[in-house]
C-alpha atoms as a PDB file:
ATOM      1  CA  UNK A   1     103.506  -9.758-113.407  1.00  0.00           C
ATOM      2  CA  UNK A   2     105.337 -10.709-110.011  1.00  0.00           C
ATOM      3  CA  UNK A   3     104.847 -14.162-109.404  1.00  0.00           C
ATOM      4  CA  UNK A   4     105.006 -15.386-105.745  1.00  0.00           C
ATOM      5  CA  UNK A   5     106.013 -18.525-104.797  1.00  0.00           C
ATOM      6  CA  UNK A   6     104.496 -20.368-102.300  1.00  0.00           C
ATOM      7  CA  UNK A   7     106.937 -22.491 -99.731  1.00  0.00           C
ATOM      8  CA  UNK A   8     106.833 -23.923 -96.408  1.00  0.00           C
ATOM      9  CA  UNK A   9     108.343 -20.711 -95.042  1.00  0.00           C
ATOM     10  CA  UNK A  10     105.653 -18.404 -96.276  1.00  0.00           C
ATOM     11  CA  UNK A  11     105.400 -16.760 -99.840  1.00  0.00           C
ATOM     12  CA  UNK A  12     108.255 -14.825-101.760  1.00  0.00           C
ATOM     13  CA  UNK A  13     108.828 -13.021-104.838  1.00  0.00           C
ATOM     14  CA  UNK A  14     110.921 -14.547-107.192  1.00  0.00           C
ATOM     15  CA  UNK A  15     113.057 -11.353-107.434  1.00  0.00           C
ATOM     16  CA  UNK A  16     113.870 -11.871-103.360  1.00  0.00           C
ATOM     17  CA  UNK A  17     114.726 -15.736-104.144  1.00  0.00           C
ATOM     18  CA  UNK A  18     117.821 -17.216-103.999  1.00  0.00           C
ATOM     19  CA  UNK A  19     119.343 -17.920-107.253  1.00  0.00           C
ATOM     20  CA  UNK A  20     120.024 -21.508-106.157  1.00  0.00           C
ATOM     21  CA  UNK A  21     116.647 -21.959-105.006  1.00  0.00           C
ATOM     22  CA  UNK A  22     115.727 -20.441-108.738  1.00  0.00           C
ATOM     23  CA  UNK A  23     117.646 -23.110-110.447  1.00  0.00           C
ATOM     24  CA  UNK A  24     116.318 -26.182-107.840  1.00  0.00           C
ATOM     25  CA  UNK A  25     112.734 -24.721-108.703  1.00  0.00           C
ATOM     26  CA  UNK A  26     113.418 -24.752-112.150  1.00  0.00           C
ATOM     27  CA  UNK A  27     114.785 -27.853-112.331  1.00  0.00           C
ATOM     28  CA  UNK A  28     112.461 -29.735-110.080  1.00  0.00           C
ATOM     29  CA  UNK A  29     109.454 -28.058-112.311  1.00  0.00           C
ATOM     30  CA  UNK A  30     110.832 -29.498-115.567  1.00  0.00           C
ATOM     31  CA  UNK A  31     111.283 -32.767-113.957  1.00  0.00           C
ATOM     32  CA  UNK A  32     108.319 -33.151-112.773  1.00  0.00           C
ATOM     33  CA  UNK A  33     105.378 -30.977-114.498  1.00  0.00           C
ATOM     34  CA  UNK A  34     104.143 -30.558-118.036  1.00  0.00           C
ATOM     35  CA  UNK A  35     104.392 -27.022-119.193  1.00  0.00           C
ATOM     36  CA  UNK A  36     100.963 -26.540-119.068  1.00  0.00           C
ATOM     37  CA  UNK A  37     100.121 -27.941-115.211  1.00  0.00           C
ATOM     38  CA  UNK A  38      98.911 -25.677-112.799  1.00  0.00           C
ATOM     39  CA  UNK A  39     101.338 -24.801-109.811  1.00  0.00           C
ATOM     40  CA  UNK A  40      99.557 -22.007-108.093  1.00  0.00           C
ATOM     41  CA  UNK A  41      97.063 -20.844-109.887  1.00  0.00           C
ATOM     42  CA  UNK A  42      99.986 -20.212-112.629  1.00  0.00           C
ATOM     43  CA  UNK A  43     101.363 -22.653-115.659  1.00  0.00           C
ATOM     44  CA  UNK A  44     104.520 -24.286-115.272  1.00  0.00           C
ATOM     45  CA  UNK A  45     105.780 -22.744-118.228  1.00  0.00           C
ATOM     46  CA  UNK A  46     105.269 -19.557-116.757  1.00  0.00           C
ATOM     47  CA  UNK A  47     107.023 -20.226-113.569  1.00  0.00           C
ATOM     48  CA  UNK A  48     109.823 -21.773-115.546  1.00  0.00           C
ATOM     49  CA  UNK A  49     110.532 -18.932-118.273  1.00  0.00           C
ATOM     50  CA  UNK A  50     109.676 -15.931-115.565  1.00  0.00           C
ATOM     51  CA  UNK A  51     112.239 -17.909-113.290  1.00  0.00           C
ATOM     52  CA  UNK A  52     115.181 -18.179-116.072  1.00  0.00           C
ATOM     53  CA  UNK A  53     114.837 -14.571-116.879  1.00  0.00           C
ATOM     54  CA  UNK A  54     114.922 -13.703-113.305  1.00  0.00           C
ATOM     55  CA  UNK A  55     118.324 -15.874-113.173  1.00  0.00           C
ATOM     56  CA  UNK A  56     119.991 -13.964-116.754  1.00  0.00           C
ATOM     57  CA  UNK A  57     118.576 -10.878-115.180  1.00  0.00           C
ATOM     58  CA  UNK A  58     121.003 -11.977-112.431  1.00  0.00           C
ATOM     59  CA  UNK A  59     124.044 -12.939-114.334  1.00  0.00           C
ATOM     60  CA  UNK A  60     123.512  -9.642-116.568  1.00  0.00           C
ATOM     61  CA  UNK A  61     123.613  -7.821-113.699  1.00  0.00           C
ATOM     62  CA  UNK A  62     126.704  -9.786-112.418  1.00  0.00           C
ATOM     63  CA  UNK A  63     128.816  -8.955-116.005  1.00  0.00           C
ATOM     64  CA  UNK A  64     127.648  -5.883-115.865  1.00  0.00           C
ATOM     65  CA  UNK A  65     129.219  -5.031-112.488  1.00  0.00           C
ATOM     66  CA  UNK A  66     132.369  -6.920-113.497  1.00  0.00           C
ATOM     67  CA  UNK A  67     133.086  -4.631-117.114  1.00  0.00           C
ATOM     68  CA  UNK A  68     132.873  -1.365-115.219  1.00  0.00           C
ATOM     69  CA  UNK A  69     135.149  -2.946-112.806  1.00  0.00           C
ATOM     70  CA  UNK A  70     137.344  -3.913-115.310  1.00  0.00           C
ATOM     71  CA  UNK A  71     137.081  -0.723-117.076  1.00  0.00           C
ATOM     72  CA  UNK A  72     138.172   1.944-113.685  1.00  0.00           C
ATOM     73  CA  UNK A  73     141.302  -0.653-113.734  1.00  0.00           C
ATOM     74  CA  UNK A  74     141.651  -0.595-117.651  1.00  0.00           C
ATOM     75  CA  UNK A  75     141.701   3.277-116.802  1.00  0.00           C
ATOM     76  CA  UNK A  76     144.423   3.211-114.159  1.00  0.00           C
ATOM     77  CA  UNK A  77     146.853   1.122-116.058  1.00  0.00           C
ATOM     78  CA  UNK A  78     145.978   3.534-119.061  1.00  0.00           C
ATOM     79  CA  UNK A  79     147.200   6.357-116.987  1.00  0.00           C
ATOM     80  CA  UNK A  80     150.257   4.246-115.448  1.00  0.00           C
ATOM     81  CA  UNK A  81     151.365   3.321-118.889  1.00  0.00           C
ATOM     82  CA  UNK A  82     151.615   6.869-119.873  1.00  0.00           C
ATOM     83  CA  UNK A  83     153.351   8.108-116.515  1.00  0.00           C
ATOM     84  CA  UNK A  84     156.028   4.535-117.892  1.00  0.00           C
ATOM     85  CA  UNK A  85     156.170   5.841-121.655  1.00  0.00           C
ATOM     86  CA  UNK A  86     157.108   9.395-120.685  1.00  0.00           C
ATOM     87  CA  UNK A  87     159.330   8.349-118.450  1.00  0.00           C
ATOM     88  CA  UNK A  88     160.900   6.050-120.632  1.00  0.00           C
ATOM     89  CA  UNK A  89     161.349   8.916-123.280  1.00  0.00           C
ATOM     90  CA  UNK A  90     162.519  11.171-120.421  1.00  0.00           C
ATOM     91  CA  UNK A  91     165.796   8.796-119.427  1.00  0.00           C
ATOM     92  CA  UNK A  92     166.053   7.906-123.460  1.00  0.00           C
ATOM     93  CA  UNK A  93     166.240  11.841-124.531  1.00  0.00           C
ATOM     94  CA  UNK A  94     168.867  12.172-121.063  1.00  0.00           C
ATOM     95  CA  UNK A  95     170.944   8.919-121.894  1.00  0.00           C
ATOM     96  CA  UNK A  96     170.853  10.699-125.579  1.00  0.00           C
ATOM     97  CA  UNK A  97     172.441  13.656-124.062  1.00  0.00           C
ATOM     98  CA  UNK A  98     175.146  12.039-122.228  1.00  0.00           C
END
């Protein structure tokens, strides 16, 4: 179920909301409504948990991005350790021969 909220500039899915505007909602719905009020047409309960997952959706989304961004560098300093080791056995074996 997509949920629109209703604002002074015109309705919007939660999934096109600001994440700040997420967390004001969320915390200005807490403040100031039972779980079980009506905001429209919906519970507040509703608006609040379909807004939070929205918002770990977000961060999930966010870590997500980060690991495989973490993992191409993981696999370039992988490959630059090698190129080191070798070369590091390269001048030992030489130095050896010397």
């Amino acid at each position: 179920m997509e949920l629109i909220w209703k604002s002074s500039k015109g309705n919007q899915k939660l999934s096109k909301m600001c994440t700040t505007h997420l967390q004001n909602a969320i915390n200005y719905i807490s403040e100031n409504h039972k779980p079980t009020d009506i905001i429209n047409t919906v519970r507040a309960g509703v608006w609040v948990k379909s807004m939070s997952i929205t918002i770990a959706d977000r961060h999930l989304k966010q870590i997500k991005d980060r690991m495989s961004e973490l993992r191409l560098q993981n696999k370039a300093l992988k490959k630059e350790w090698d190129e080191l080791e070798l070369m590091k056995q390269n001048i030992t074996e030489l130095k050896l021969k010397l």
